[in-house]
Protein backbone atom coordinates (compact mmCIF):
# COMPACT_ATOMS: atom_id res chain seq x y z
CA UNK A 1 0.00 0.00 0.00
CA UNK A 2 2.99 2.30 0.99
CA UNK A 3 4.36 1.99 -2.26
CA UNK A 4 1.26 2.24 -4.28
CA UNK A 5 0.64 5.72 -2.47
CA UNK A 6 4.52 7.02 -3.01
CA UNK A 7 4.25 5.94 -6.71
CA UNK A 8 0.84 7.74 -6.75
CA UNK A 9 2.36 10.97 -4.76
CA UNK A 10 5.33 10.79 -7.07
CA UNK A 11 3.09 10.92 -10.45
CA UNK A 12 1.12 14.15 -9.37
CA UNK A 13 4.38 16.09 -8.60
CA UNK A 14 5.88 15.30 -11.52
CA UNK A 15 2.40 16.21 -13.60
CA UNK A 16 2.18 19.70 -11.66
CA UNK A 17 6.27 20.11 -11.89
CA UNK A 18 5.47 19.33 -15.96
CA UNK A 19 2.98 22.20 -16.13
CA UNK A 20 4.93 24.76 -14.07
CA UNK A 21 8.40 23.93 -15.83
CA UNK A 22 10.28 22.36 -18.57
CA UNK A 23 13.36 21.13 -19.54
CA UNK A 24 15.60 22.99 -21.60
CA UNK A 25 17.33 20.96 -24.14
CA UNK A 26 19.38 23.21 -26.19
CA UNK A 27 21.22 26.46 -25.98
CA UNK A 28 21.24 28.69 -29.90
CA UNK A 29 24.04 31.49 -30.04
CA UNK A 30 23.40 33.48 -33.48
CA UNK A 31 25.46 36.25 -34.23
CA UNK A 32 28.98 35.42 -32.56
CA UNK A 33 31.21 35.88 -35.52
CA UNK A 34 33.96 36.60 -33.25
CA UNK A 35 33.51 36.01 -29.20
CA UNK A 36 33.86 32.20 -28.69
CA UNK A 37 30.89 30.26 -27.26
CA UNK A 38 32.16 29.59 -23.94
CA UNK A 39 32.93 33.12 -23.22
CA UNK A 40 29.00 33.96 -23.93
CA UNK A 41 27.80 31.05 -21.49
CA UNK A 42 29.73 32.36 -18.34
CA UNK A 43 27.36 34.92 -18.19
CA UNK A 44 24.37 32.79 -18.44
CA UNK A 45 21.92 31.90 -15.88
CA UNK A 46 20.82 28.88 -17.01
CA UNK A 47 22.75 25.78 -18.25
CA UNK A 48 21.40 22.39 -21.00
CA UNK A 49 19.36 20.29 -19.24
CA UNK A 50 18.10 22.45 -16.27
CA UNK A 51 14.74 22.44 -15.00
CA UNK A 52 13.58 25.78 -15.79
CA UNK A 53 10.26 26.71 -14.02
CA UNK A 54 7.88 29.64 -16.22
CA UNK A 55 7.31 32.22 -13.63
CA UNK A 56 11.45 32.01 -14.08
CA UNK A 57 11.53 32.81 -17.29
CA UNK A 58 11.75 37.00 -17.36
CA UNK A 59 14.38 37.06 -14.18
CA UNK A 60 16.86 34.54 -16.58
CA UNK A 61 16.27 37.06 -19.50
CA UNK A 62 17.01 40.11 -17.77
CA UNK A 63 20.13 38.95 -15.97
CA UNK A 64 21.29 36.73 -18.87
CA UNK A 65 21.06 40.37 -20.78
CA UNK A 66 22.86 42.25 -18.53
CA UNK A 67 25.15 40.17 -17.83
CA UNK A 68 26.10 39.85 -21.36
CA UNK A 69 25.73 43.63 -22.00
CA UNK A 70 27.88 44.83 -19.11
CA UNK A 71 30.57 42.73 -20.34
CA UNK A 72 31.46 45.41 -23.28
CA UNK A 73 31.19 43.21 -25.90
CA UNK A 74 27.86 43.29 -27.31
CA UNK A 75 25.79 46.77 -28.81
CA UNK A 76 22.66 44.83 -28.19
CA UNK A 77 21.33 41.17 -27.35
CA UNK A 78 18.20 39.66 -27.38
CA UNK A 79 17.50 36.10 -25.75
CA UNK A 80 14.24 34.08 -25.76
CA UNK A 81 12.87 30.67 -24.99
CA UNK A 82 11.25 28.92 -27.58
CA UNK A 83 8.99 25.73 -28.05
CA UNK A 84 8.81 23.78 -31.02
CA UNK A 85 6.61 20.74 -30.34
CA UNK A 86 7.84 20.26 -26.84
CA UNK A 87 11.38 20.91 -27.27
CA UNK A 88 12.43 23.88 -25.40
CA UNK A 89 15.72 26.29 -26.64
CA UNK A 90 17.03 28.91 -25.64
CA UNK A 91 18.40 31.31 -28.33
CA UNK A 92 20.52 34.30 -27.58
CA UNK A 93 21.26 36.74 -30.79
CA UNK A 94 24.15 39.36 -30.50
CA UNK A 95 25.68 42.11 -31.85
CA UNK A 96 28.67 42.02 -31.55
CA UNK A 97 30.68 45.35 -31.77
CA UNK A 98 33.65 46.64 -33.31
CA UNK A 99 36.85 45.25 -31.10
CA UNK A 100 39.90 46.86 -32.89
CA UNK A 101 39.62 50.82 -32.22
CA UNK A 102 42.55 53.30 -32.82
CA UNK A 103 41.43 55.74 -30.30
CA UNK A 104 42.26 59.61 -30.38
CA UNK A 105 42.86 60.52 -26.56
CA UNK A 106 42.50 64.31 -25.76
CA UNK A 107 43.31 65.09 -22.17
CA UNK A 108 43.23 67.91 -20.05
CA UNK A 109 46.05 68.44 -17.86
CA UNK A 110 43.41 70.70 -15.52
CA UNK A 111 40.62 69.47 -13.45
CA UNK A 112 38.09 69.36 -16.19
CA UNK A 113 37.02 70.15 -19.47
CA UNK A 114 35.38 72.78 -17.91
CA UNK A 115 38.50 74.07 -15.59
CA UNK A 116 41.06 73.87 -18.93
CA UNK A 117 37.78 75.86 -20.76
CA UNK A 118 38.67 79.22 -18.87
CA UNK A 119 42.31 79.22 -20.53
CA UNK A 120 41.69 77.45 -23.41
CA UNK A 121 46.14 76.64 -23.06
CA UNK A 122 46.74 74.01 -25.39
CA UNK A 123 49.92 73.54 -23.83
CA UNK A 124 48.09 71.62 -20.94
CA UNK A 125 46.06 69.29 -23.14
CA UNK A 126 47.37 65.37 -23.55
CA UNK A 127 46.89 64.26 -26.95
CA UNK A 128 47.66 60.67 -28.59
CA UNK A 129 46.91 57.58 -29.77
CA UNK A 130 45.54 54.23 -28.06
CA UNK A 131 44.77 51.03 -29.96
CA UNK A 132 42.36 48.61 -28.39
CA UNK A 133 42.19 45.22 -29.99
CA UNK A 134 39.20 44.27 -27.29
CA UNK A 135 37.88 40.53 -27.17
CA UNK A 136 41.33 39.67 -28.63
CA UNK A 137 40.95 35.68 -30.00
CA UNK A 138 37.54 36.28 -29.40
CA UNK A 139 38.31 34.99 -25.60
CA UNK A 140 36.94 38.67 -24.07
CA UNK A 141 41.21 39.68 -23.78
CA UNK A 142 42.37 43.10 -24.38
CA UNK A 143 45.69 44.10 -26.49
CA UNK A 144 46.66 47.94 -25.54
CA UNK A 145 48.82 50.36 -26.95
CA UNK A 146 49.13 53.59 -25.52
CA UNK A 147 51.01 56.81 -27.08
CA UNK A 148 50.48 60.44 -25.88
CA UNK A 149 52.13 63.70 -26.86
CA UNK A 150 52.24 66.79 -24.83
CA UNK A 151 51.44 67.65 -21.40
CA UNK A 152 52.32 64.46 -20.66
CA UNK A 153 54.90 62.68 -23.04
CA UNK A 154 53.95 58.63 -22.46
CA UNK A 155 54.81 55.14 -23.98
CA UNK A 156 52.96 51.82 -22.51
CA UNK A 157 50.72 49.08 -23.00
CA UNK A 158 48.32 47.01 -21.43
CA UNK A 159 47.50 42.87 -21.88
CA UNK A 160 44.30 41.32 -20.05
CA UNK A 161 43.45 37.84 -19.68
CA UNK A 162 39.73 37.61 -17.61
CA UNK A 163 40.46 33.79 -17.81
CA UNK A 164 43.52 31.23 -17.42
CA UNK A 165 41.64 28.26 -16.66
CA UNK A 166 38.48 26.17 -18.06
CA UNK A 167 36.72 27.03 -15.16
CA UNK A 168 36.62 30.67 -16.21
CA UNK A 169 37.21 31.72 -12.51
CA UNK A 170 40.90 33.33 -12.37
CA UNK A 171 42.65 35.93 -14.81
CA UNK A 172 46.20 37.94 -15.39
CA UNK A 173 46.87 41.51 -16.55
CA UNK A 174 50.00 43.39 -17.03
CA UNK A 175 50.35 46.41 -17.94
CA UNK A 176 53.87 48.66 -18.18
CA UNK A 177 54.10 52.61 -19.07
CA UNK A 178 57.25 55.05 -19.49
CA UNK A 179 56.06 58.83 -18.79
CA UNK A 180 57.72 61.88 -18.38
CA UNK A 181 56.78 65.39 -17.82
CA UNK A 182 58.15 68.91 -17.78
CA UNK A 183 55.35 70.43 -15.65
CA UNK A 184 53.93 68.86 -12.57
CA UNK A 185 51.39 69.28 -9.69
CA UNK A 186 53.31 69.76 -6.68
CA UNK A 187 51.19 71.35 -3.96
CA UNK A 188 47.81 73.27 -3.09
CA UNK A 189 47.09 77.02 -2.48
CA UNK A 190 43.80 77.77 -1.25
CA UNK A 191 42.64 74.28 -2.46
CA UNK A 192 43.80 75.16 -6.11
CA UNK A 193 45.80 73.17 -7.90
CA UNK A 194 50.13 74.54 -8.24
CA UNK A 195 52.45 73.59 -10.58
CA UNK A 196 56.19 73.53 -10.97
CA UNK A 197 57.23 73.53 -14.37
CA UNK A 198 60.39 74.30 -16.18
CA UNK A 199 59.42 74.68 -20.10
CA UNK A 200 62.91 73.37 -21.72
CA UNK A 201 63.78 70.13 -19.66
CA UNK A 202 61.93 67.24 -18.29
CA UNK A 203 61.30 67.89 -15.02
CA UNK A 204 59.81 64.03 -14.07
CA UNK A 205 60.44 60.51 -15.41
CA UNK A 206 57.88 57.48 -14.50
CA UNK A 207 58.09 54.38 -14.92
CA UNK A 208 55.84 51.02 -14.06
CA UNK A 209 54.80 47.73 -14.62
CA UNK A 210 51.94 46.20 -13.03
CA UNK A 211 51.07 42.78 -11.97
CA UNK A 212 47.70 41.62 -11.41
CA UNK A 213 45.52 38.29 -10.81
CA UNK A 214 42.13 38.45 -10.46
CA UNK A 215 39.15 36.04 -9.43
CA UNK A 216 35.48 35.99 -10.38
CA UNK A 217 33.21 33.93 -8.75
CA UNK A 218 29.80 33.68 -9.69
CA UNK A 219 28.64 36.66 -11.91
CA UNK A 220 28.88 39.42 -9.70
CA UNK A 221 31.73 39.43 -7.10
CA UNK A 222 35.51 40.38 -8.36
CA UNK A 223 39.00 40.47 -6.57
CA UNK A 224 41.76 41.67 -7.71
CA UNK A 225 45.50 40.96 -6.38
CA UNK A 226 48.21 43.58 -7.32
CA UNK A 227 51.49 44.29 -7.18
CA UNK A 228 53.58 47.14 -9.07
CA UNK A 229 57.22 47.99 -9.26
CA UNK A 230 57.55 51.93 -9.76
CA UNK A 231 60.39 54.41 -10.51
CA UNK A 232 60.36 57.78 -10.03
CA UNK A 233 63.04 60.83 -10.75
CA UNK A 234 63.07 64.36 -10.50
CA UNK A 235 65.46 67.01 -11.96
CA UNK A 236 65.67 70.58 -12.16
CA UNK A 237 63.11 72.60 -9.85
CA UNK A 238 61.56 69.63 -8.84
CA UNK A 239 64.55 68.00 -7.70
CA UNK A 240 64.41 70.96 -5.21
CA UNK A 241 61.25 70.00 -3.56
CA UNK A 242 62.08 66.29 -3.45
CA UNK A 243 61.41 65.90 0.43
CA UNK A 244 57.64 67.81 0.13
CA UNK A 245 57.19 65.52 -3.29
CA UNK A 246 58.87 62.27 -2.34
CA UNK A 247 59.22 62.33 1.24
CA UNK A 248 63.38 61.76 0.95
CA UNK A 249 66.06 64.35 0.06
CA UNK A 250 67.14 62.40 -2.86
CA UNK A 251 65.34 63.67 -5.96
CA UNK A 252 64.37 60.10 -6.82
CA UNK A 253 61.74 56.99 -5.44
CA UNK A 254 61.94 53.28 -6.36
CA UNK A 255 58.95 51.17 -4.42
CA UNK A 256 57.15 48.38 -4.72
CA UNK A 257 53.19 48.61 -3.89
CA UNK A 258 50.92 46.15 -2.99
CA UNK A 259 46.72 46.12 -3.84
CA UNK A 260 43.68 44.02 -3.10
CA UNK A 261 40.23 45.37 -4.37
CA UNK A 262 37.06 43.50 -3.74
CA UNK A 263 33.70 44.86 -5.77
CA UNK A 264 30.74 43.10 -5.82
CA UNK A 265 28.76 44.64 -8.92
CA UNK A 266 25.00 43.97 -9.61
CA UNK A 267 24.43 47.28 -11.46
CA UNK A 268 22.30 47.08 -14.80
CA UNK A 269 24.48 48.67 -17.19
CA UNK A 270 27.52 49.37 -15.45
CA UNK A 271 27.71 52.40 -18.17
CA UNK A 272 24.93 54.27 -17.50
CA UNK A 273 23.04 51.95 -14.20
CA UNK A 274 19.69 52.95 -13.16
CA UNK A 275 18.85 49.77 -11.35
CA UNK A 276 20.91 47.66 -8.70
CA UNK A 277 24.08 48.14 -6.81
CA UNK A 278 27.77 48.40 -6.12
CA UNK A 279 30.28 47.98 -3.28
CA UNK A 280 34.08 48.27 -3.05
CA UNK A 281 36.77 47.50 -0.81
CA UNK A 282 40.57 48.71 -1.51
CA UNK A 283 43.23 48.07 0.33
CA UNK A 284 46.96 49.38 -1.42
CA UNK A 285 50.02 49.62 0.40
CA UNK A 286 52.62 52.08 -1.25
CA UNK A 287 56.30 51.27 -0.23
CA UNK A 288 57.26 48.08 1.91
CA UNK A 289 59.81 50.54 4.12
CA UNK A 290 63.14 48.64 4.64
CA UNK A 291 61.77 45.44 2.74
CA UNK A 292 61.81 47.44 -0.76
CA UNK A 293 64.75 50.24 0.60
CA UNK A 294 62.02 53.28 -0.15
CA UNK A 295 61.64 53.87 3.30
CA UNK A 296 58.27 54.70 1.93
CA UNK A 297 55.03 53.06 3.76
CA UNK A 298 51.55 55.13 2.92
CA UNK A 299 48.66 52.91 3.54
CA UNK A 300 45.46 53.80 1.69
CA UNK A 301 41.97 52.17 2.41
CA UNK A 302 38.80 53.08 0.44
CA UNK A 303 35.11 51.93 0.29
CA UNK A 304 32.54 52.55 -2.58
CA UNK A 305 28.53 52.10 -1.94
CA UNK A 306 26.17 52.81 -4.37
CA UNK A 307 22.01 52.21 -5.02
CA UNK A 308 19.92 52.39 -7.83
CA UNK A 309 16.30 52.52 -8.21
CA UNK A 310 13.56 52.62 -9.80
CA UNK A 311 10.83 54.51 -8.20
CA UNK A 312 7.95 55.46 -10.31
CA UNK A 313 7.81 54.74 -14.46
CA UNK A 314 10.33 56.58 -16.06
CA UNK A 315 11.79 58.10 -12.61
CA UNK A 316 14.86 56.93 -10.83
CA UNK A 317 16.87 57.81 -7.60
CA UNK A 318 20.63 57.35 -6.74
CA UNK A 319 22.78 57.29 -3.72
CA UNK A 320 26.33 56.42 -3.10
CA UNK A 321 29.16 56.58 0.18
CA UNK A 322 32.18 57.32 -0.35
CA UNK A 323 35.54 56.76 2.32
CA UNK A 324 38.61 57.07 1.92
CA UNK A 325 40.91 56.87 4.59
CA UNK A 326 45.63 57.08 5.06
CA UNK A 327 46.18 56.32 8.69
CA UNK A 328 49.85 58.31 8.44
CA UNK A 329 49.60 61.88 9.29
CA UNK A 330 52.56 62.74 7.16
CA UNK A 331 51.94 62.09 3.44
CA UNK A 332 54.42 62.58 1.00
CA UNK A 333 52.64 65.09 -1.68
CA UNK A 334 52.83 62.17 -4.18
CA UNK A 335 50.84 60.10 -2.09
CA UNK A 336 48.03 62.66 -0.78
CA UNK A 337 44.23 61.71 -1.52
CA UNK A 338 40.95 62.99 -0.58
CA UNK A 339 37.93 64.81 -3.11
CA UNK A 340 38.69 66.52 -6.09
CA UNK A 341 39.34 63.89 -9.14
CA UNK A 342 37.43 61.01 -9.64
CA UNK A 343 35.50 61.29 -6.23
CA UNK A 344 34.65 65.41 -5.46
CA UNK A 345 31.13 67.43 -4.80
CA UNK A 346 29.53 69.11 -8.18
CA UNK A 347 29.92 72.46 -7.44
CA UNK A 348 33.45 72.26 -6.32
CA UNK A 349 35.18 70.67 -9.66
CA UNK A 350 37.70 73.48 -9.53
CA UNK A 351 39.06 72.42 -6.12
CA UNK A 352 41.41 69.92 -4.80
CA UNK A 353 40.62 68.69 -1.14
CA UNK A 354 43.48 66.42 0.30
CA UNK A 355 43.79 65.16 3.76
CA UNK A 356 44.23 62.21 5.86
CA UNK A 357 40.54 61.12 6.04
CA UNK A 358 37.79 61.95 3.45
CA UNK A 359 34.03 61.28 2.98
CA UNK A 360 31.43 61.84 -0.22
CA UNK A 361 27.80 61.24 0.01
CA UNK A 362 25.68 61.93 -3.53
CA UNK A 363 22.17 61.90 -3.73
CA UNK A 364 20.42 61.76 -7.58
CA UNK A 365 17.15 61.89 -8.68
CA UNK A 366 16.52 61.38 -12.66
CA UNK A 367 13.38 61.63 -15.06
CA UNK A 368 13.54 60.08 -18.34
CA UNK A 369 13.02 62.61 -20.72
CA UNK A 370 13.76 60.14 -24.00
CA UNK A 371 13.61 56.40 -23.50
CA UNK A 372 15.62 54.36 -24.80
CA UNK A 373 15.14 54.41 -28.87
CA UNK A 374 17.17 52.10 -31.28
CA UNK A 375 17.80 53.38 -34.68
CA UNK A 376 19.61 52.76 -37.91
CA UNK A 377 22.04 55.21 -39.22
CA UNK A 378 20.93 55.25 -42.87
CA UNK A 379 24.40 57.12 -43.91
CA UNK A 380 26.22 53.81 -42.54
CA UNK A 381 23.47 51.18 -42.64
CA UNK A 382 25.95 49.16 -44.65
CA UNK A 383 28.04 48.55 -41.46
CA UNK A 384 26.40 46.97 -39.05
CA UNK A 385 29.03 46.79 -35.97
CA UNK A 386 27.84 50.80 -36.07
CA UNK A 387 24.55 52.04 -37.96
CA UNK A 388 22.48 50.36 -35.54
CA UNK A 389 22.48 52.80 -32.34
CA UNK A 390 20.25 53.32 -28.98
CA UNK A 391 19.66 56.99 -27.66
CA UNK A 392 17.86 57.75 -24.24
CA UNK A 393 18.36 61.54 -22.32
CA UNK A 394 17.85 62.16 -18.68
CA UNK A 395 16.82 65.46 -16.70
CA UNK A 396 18.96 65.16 -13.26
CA UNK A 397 18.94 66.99 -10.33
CA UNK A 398 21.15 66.23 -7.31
CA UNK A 399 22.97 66.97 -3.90
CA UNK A 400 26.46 66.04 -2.34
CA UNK A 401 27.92 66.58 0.94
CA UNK A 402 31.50 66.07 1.21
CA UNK A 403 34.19 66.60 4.49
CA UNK A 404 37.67 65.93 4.14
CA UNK A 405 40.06 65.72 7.61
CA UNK A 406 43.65 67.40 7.67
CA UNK A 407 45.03 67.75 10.95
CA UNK A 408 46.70 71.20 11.09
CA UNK A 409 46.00 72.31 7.38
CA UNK A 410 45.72 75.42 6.23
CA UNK A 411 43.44 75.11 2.85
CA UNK A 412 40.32 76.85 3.52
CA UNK A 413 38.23 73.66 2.36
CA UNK A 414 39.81 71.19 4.84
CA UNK A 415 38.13 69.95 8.27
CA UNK A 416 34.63 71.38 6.95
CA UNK A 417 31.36 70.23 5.04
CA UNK A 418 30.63 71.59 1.54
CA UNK A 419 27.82 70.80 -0.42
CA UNK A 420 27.04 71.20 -3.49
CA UNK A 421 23.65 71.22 -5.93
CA UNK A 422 22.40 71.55 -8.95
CA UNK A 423 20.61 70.18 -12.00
CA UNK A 424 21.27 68.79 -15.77
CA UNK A 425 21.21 66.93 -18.86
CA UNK A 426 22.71 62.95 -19.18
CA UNK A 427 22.77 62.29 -23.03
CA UNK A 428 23.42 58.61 -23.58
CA UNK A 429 24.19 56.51 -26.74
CA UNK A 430 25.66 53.28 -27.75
CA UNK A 431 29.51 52.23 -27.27
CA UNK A 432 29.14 53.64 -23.53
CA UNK A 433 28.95 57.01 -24.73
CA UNK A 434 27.65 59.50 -21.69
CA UNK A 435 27.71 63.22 -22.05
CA UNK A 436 26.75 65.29 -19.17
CA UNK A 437 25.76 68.67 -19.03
CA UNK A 438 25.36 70.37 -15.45
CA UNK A 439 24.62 73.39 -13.86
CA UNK A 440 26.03 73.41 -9.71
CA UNK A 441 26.28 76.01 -7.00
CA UNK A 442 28.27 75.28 -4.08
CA UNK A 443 28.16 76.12 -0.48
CA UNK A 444 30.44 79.40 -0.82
CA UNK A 445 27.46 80.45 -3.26
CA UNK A 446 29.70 79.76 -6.55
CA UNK A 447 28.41 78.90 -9.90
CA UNK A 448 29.14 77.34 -13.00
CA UNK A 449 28.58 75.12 -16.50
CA UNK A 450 30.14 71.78 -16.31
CA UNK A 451 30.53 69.24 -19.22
CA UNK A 452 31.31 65.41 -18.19
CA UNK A 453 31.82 61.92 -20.00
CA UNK A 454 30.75 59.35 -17.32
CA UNK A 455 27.85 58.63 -15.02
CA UNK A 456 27.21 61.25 -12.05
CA UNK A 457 27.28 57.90 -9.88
């Protein structure tokens, strides 16, 4: 009787697991001239054979798609499940993009586009030449070549491997660059940027190579194991301010430093996100002291939070933390962090705020003025790696607090809170294009246009 009822029980679940679910027998890539298959299923959710329920169906599209589209390798992808007579595939169609790009770099030596705007000197811009060959033997590597002119005179090149093994879990980058420089920032007045400069010799030589392993498990979480040999020398006026610069008396600075970054990244679109989240932990450790003979030890550590959501149709908040903290009180200038480059308050992008301890908070709201619109460039329809294209443009407006901790300083910014607000226009197209245009006032009741190429957040 027992075994009459658990043959009976065992029937019915499999009838009502039938109806909810089926089994996916095939997987169809179309469109992957290049990127090799096994690079493309990595970032899939689902596997051949799996039991794959219905009501699971949209949260394997949209994370199979995004996972695919944040690896920068794809303009757009499309994946579906289909039945034919009971036999259930899914098929995922690409586009793949363009992977070799000689790429014009123009730099600005300034803060900004917006600072270098108000002097319009072309003898602080950094002009040159990189070459990409991205998703190099179609295996998602990248081939770099880097040559700039100018400000900055600089030589190097860059070779990534995301994976070393058939498990797709561990990869290897290095990366080398020669630089040198006849003007250089060397110091702060009022929280504005000084330079020393000397306009017939080279006044700093750089050199590094870079080291780095990193591990990916799952889809979302990233580390990243560094170490990097650098060499620094000084001549001429510089060579005068070696002990503010390099924190010795000898014009020069050889060191080893050592890195571990940990991100976990569940952002849609990691170009433009609107949805999801991101955290990051950094840990680098510049000089080894009497290990590497620099007598050099700066300890850095640095954490990243940031939210996306989705409110209301077509409306979106933002919010990210920012800390960044050197437990040494006396920095070498070289070695000095706080707000001002990557991380500062809008409103305050002419300013430099260094100190030992440093904190950002950014608040964002955004309404979607255009949604997202695909198109085909008639002019280049021929082409398709680039005459198909997406367009979407936000209205922003937005708030950031930011206090940076200097024991002793005298810059007017330091060991206070400034805030600043404001409002603007995201423009966003295809090949992770972002152009931002913003209008901020800060706290000291300062005002001004501001043009940006990445996210606010």
């Amino acid at each position: 009787m027992r075994v009459v009822l658990v043959l009976i029980f065992g029937f019915l679940s499999y009838n009502v697991i039938g109806q909810n679910s089926f089994v996916l027998s095939d997987i169809e890539i179309i469109g992957n001239k290049t990127t090799k298959e096994h690079i493309i299923l990595r970032e899939v959710t689902f596997n051949h054979r799996d039991t794959i329920f219905f009501s699971d169906t949209a949260k394997h599209v949209f994370k199979t798609e995004n996972n695919l589209l944040n690896t920068s390798l794809f303009n757009f992808i499309k994946v579906t499940f289909v039945d034919t007579l009971g036999v259930w595939v899914a098929r995922i169609k690409l586009q793949e993009r363009w992977y070799l790009w000689p790429k014009f770099v123009i730099g600005f030596q300034d803060r900004n586009f917006s600072e270098w705007w108000k002097t319009r000197d072309f003898s602080r811009i950094d002009y040159g030449l990189i070459i990409n060959r991205n998703n190099f033997l179609g295996l998602n590597q990248t081939l770099q070549g880097q040559f700039n002119y100018g400000f900055t005179k600089k030589i190097g090149f860059k070779y990534q491997i995301p994976y070393l093994t058939k498990k797709q879990r561990g990869g290897f980058n290095i990366s080398a660059s020669y630089g040198a420089q006849n003007e250089v920032f060397s110091g702060l007045n009022d929280n504005k940027m000084v330079y020393i400069k000397n306009d017939s010799d080279i006044i700093l030589n750089d050199f590094n190579a870079i080291f780095e392993y990193t591990l990916r498990t799952g889809f979302y979480n990233l580390q990243t194991f560094a170490i990097e040999f650098k060499s620094l020398s000084s001549a001429n006026v510089l060579k005068n301010s070696s002990e503010w610069y390099f924190g010795n008396t000898e014009g020069h600075l050889k060191y080893i430093s050592l890195m571990y970054w940990y991100k976990i990244d569940k952002r849609f679109s990691k170009n433009y996100p609107l949805t999801g989240y991101f955290f990051d932990f950094k840990f680098r450790q510049f000089g080894l002291g009497i290990f590497d003979k620099s007598d050099l030890f700066v300890t850095q550590i640095a954490s990243n939070y940031r939210i996306y959501k989705n409110i209301l149709k077509r409306h979106f908040i933002a919010g990210s933390a920012y800390i960044n903290i050197s437990p040494k009180k006396d920095i070498p200038f070289r070695f000095q962090q706080g707000l001002g480059f990557h991380e500062y308050v809008r409103g305050y992008e002419p300013y430099v705020i260094y100190g030992q301890a440093s904190f950002l908070a950014k608040a964002n709201y955004k309404f979607q003025l255009v949604s997202p619109k695909e198109f085909t460039l008639p002019i280049i329809r021929k082409w398709k790696k680039f005459s198909k294209a997406h367009f979407a443009m936000y209205w922003n407006i937005y708030s950031d607090f930011g206090y940076v901790h200097q024991k002793f300083s005298s810059q007017t910014l330091n060991n206070k809170l400034v805030w600043g607000l404001g409002t603007g226009i995201d423009w966003v197209s295809y090949y992770d294009m972002v152009i931002r245009t913003e209008v901020s006032i800060n706290k000291e009741g300062k005002s001004g246009f501001y043009l940006n190429f990445v996210a606010p957040i």
